[in-house]
C-alpha atoms as a PDB file:
ATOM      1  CA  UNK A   1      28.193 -26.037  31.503  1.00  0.00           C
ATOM      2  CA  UNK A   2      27.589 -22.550  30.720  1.00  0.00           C
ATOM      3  CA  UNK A   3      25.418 -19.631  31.335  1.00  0.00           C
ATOM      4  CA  UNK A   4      24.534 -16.422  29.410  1.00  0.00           C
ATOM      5  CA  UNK A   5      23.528 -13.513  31.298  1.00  0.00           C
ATOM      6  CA  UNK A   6      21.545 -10.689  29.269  1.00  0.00           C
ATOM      7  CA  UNK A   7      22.110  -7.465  30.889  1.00  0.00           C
ATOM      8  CA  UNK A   8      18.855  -5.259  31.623  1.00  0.00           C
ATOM      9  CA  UNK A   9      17.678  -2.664  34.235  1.00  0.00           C
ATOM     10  CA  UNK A  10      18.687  -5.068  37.342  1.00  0.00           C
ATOM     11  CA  UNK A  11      21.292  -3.842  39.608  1.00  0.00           C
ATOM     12  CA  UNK A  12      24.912  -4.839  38.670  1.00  0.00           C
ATOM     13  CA  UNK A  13      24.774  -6.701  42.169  1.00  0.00           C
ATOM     14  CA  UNK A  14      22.154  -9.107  40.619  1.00  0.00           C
ATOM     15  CA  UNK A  15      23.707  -9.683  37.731  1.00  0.00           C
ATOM     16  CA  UNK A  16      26.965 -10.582  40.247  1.00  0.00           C
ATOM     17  CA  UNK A  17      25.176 -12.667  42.642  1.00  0.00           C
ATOM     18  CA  UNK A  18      23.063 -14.409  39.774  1.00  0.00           C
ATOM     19  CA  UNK A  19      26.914 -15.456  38.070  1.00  0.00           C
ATOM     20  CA  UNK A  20      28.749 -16.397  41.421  1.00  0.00           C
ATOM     21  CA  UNK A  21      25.286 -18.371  42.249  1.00  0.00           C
ATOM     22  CA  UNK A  22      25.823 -19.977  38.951  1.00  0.00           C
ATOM     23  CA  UNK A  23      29.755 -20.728  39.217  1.00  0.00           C
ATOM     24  CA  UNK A  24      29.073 -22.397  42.603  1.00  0.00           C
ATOM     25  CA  UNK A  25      26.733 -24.867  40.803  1.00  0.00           C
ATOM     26  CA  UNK A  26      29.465 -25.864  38.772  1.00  0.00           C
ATOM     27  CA  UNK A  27      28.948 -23.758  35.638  1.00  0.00           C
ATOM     28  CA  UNK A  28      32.655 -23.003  34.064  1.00  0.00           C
ATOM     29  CA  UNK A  29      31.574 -20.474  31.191  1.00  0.00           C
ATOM     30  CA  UNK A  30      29.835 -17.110  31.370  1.00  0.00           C
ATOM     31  CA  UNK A  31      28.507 -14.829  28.501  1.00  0.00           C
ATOM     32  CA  UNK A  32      27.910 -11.680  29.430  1.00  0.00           C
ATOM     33  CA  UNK A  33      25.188  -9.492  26.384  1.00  0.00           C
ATOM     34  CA  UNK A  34      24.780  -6.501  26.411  1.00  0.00           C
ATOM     35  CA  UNK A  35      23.410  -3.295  24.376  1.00  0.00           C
ATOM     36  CA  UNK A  36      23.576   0.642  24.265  1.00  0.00           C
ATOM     37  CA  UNK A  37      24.141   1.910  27.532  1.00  0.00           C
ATOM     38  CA  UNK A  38      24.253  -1.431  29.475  1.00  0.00           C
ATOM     39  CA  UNK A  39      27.422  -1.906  27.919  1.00  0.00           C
ATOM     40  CA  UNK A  40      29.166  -0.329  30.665  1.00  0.00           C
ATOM     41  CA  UNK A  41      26.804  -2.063  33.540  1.00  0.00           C
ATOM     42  CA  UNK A  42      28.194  -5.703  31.363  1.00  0.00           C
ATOM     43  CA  UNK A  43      32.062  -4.345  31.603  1.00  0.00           C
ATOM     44  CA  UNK A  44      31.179  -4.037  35.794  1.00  0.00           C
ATOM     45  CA  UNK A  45      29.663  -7.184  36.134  1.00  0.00           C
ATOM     46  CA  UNK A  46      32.560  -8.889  34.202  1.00  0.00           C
ATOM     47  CA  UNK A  47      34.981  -7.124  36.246  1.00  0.00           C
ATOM     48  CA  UNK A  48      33.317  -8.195  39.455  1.00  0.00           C
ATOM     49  CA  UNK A  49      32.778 -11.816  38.818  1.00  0.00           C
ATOM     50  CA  UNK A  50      36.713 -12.160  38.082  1.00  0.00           C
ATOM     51  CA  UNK A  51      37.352 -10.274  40.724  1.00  0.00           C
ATOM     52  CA  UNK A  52      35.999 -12.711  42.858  1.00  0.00           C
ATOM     53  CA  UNK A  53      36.838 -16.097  40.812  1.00  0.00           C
ATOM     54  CA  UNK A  54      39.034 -17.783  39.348  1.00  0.00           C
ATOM     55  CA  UNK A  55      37.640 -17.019  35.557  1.00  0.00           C
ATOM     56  CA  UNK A  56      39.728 -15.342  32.908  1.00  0.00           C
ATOM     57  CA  UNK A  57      38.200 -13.048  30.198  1.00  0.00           C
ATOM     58  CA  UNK A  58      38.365 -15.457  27.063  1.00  0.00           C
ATOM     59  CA  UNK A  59      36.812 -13.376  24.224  1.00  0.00           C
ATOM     60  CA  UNK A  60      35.254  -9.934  23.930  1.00  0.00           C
ATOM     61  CA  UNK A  61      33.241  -9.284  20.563  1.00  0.00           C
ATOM     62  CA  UNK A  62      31.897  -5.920  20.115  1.00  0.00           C
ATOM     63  CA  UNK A  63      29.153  -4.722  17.366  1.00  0.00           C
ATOM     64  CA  UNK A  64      26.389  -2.801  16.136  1.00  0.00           C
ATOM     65  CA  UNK A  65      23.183  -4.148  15.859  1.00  0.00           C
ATOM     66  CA  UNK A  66      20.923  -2.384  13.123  1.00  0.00           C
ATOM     67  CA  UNK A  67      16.869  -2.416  13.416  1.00  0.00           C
ATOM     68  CA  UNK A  68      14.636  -1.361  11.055  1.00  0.00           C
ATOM     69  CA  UNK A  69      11.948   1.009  12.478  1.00  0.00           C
ATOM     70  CA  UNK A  70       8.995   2.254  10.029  1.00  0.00           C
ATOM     71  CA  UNK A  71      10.192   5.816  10.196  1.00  0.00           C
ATOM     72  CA  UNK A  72      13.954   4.613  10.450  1.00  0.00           C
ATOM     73  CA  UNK A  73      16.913   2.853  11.278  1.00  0.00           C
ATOM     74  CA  UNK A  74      18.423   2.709  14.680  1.00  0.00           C
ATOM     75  CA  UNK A  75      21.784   1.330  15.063  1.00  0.00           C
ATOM     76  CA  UNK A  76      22.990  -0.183  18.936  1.00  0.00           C
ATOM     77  CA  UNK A  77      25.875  -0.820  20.061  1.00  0.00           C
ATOM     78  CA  UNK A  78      26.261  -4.539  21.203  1.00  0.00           C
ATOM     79  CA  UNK A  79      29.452  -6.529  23.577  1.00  0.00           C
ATOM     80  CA  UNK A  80      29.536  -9.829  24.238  1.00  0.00           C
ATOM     81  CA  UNK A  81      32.131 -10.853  26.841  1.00  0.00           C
ATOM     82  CA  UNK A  82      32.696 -14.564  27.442  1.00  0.00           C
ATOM     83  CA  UNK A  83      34.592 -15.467  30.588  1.00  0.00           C
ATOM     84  CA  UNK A  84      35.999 -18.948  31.582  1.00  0.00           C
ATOM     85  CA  UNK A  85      37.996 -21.212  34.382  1.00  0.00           C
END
């Protein structure tokens, strides 16, 4: 079972609580999303969770994500982090 956790404005203590809730309802795989300056709140979170569990970081996949505006383009950054037992 896994769980994907897109990172927003909540506190990086949500995001921990809401993944150690998850792991103790058996859930084995985390992805952690993020964009532009959440990036570092995702890198936190991460951190934290395997802090406190047994999960090892598996894969980290790191990007830019382009969108097309009417005036412009914007490019984000973009992380993925996918953490396992």
């Amino acid at each position: 079972m896994e769980l994907e956790i897109k990172i927003g404005n909540k506190s990086t203590t949500e995001y921990v609580l809401i993944g150690l809730n998850y792991i103790k309802k058996g859930v084995t795989k985390i992805i952690i999303l993020a964009r532009g300056k959440q990036i570092n709140k995702a890198i936190d979170v991460c951190e934290i969770i395997r802090s406190q569990t047994k999960l090892k970081t598996i894969n980290i996949n790191s990007g830019t994500e382009t969108f097309e505006n009417i005036a412009d383009k914007m490019h984000i950054s973009s992380i993925k982090i996918v953490i396992e037992i």
